[in-house]
PDB file of N, CA and C in Angstrom:
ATOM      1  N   UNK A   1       0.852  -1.184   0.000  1.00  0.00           N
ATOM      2  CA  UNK A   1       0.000   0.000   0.000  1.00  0.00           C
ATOM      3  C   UNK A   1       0.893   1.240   0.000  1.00  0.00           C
ATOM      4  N   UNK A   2       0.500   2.155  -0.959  1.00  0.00           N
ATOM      5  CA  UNK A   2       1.427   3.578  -1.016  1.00  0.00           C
ATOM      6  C   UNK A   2       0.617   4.511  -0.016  1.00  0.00           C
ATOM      7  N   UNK A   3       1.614   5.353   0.807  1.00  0.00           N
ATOM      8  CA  UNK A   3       1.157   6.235   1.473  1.00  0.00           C
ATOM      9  C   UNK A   3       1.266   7.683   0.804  1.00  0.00           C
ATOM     10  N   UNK A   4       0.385   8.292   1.058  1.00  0.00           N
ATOM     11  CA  UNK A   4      -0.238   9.590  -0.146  1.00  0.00           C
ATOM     12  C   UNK A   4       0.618  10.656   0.669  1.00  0.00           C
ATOM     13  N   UNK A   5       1.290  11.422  -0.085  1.00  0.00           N
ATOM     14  CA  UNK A   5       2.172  12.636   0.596  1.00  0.00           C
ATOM     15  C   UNK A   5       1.476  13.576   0.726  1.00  0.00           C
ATOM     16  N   UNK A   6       1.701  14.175   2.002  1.00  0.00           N
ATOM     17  CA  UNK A   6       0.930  15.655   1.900  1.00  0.00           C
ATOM     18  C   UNK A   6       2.013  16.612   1.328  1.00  0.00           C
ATOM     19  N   UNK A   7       1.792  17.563   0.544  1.00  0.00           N
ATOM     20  CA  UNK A   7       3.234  18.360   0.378  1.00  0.00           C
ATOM     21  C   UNK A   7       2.735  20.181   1.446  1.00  0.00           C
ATOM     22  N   UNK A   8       3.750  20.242   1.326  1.00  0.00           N
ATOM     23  CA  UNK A   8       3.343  21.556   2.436  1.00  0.00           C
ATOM     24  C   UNK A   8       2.644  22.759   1.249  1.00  0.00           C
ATOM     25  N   UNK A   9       2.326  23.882   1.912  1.00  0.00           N
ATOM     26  CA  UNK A   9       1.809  24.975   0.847  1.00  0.00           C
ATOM     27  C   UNK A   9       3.119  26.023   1.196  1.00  0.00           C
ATOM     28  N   UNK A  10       3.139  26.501  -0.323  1.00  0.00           N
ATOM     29  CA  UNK A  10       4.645  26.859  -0.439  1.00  0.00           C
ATOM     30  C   UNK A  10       4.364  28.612  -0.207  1.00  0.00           C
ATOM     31  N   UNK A  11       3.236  29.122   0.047  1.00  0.00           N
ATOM     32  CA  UNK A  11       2.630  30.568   0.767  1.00  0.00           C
ATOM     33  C   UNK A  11       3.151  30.411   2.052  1.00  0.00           C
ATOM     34  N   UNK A  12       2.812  29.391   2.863  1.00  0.00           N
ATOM     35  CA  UNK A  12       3.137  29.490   4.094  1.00  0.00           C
ATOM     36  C   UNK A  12       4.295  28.812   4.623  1.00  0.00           C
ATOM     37  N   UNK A  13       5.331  28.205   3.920  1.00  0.00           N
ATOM     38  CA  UNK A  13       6.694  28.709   4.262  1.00  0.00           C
ATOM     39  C   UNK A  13       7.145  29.581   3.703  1.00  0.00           C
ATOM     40  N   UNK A  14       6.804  30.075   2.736  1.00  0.00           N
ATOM     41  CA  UNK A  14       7.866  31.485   2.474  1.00  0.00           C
ATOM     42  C   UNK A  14       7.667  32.454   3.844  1.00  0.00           C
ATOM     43  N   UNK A  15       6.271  32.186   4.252  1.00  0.00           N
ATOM     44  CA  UNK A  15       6.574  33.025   5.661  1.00  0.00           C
ATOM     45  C   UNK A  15       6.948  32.990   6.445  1.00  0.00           C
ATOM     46  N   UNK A  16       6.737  31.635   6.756  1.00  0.00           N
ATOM     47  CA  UNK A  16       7.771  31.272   8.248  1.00  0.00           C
ATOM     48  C   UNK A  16       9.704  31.249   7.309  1.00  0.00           C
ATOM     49  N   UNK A  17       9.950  31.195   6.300  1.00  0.00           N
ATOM     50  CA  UNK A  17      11.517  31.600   6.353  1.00  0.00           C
ATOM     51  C   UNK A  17      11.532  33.007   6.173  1.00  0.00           C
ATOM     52  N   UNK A  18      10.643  33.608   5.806  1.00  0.00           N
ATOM     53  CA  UNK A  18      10.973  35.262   5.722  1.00  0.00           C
ATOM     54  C   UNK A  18      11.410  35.889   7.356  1.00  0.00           C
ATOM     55  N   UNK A  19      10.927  34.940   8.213  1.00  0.00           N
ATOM     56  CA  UNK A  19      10.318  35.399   9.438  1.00  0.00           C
ATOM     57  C   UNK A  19      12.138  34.923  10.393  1.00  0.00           C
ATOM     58  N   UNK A  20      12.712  33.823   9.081  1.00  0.00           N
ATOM     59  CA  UNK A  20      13.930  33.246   9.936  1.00  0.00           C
ATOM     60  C   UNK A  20      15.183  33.818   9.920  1.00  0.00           C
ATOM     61  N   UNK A  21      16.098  33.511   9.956  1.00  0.00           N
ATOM     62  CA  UNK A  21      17.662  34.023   9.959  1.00  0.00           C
ATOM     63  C   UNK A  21      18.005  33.571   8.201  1.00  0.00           C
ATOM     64  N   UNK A  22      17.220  32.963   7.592  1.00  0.00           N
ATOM     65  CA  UNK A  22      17.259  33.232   6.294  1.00  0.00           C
ATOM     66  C   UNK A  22      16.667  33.809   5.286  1.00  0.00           C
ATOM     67  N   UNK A  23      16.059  35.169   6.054  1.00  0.00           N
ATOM     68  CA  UNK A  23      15.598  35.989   5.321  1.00  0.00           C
ATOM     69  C   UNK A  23      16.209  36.500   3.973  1.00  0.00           C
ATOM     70  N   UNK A  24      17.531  36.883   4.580  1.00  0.00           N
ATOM     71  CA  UNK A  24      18.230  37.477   2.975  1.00  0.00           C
ATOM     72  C   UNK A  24      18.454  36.962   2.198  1.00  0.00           C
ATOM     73  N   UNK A  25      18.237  35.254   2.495  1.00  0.00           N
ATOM     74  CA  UNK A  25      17.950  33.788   1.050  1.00  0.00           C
ATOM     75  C   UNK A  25      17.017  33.830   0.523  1.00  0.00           C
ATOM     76  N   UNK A  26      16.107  34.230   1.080  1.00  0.00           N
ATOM     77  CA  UNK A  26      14.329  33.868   0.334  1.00  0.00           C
ATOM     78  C   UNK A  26      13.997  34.647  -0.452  1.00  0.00           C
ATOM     79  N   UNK A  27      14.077  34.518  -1.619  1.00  0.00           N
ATOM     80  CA  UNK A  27      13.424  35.342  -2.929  1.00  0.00           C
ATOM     81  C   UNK A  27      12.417  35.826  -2.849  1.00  0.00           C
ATOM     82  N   UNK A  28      12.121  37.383  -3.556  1.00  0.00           N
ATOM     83  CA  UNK A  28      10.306  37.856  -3.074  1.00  0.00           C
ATOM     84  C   UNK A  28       9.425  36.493  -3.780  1.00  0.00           C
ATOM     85  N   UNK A  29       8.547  36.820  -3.313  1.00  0.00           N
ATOM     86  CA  UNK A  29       7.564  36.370  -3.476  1.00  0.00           C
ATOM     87  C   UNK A  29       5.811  36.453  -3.362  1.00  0.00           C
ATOM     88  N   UNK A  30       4.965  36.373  -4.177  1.00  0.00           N
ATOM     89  CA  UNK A  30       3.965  37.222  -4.192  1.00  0.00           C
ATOM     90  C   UNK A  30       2.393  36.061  -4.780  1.00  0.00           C
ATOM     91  N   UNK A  31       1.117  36.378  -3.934  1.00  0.00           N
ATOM     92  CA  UNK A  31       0.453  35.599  -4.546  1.00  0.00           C
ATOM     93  C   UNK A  31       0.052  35.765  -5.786  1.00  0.00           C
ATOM     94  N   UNK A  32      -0.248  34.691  -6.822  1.00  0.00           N
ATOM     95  CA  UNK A  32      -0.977  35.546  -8.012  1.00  0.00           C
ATOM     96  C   UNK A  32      -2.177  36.280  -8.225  1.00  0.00           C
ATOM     97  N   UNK A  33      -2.848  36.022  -7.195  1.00  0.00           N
ATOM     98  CA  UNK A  33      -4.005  36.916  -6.997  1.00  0.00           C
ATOM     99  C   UNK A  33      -4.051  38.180  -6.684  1.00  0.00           C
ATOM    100  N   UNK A  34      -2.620  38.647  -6.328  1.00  0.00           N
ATOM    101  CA  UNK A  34      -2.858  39.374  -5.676  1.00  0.00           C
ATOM    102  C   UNK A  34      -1.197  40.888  -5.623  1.00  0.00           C
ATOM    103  N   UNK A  35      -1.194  40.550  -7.226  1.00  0.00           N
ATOM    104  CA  UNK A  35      -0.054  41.086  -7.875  1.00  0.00           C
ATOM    105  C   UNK A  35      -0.050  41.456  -9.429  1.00  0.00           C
ATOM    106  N   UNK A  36       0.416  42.204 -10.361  1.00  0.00           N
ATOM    107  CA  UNK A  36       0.015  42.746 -10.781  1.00  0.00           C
ATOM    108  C   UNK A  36       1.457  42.228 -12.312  1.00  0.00           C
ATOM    109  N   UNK A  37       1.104  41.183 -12.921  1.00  0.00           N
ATOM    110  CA  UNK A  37       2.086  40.772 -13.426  1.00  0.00           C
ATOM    111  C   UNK A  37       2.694  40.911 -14.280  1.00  0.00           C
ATOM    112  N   UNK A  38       2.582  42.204 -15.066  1.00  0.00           N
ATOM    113  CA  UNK A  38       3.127  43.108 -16.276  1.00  0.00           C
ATOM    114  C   UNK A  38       4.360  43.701 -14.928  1.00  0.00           C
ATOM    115  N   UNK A  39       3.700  44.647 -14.121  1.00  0.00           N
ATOM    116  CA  UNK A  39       5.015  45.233 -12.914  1.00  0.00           C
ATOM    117  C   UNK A  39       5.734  44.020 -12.788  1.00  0.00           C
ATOM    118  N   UNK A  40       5.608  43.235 -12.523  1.00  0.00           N
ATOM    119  CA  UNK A  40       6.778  41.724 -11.948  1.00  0.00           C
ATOM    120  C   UNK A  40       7.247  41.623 -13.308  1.00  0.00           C
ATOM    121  N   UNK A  41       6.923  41.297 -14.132  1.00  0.00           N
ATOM    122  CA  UNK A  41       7.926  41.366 -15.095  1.00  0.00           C
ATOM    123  C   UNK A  41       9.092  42.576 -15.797  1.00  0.00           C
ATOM    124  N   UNK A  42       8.335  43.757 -15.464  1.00  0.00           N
ATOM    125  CA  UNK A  42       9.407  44.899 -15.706  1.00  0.00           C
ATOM    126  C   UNK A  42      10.443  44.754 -14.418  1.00  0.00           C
ATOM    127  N   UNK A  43      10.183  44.635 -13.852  1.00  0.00           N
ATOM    128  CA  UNK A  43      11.238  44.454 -12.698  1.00  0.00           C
ATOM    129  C   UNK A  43      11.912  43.620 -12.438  1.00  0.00           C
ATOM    130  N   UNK A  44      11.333  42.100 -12.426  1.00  0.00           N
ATOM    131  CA  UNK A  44      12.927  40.878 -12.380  1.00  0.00           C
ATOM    132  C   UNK A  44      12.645  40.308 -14.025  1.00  0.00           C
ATOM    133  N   UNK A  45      12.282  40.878 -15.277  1.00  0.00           N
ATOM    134  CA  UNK A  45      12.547  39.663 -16.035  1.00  0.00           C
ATOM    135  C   UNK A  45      11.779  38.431 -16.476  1.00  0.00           C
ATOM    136  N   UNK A  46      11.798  37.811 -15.803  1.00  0.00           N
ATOM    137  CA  UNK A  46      11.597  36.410 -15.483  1.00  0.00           C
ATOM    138  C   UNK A  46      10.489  35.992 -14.351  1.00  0.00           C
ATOM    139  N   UNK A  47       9.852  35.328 -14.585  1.00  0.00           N
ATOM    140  CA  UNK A  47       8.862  35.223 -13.136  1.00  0.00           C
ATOM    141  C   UNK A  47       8.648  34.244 -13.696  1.00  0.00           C
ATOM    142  N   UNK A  48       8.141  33.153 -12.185  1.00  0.00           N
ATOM    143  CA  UNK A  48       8.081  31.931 -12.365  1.00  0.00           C
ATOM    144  C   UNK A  48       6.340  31.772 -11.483  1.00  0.00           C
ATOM    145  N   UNK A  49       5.463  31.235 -12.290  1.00  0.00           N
ATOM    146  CA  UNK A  49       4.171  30.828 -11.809  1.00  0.00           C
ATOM    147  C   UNK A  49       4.276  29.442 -11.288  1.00  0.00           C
ATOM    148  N   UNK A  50       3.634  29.320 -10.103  1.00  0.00           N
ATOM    149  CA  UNK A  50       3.438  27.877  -9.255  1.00  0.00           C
ATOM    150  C   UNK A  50       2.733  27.696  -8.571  1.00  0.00           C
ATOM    151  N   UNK A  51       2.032  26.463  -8.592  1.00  0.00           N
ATOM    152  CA  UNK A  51       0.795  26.191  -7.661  1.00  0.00           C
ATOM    153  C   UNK A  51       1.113  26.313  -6.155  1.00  0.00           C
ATOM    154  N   UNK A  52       0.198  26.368  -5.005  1.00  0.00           N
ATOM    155  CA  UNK A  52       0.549  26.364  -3.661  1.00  0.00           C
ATOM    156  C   UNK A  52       1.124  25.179  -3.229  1.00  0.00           C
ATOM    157  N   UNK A  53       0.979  24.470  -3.426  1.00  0.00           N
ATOM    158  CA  UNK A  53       0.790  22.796  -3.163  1.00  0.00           C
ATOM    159  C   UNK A  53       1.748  22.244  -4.158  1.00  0.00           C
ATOM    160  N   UNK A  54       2.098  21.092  -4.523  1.00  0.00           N
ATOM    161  CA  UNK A  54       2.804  20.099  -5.212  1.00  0.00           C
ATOM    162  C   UNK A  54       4.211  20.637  -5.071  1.00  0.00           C
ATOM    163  N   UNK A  55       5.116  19.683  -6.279  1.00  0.00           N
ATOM    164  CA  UNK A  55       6.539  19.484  -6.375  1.00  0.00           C
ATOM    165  C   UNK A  55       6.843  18.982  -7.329  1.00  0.00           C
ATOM    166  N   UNK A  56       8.276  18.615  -7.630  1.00  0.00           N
ATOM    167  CA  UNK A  56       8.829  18.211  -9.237  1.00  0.00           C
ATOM    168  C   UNK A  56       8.515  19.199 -10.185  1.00  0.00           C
ATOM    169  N   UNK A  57       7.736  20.579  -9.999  1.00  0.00           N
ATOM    170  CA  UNK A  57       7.733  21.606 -11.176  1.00  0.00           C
ATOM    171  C   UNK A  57       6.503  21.442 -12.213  1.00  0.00           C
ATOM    172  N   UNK A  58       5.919  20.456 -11.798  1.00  0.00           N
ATOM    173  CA  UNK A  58       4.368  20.318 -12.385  1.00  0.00           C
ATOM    174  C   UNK A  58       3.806  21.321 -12.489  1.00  0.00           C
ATOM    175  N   UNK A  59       2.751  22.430 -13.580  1.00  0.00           N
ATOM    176  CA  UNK A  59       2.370  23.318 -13.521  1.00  0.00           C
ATOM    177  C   UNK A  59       3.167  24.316 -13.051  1.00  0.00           C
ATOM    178  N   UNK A  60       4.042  24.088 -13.295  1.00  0.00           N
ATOM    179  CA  UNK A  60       5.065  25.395 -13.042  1.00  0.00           C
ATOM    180  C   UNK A  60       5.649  26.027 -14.666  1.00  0.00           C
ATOM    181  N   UNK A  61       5.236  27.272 -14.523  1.00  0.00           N
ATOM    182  CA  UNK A  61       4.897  28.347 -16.049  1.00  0.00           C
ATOM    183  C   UNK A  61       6.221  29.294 -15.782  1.00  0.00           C
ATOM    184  N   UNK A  62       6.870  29.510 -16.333  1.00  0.00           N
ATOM    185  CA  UNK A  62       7.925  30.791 -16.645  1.00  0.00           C
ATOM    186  C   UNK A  62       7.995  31.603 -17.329  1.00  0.00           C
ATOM    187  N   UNK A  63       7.258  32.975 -16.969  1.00  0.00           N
ATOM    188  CA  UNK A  63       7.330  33.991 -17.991  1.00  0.00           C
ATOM    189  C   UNK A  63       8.478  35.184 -18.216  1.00  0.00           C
ATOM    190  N   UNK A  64       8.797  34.877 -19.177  1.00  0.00           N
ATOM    191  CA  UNK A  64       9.956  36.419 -19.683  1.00  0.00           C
ATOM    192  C   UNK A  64       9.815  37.407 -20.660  1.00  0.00           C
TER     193      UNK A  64
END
């Protein structure tokens, strides 16, 4: 029998490391709801879209 992974939501560690001694590691980060994504792109370039949840880069979009 396989046991089903929970994966964590990746909103709520960026807060608890923003909050740690590795703050000056943690890349901004912003919900998509709630950002304005023509500005994110004049400013870094590159932006990377990702679901809250999962891993391995599934649904993960990169716009430049």
């Amino acid at each position: 029998m396989f046991q089903q992974y929970q994966f964590f939501n990746k909103w709520d560690l960026y807060n608890l490391l923003k909050q740690s001694i590795l703050k000056p590691y943690v890349p901004d980060t912003f919900l998509y709801n709630e950002v304005n994504i023509s500005e994110l792109l004049e400013k870094y370039k590159l932006v990377y879209i990702k679901p809250s949840y999962g891993s391995g880069g599934s649904l993960c979009i990169g716009l430049n």
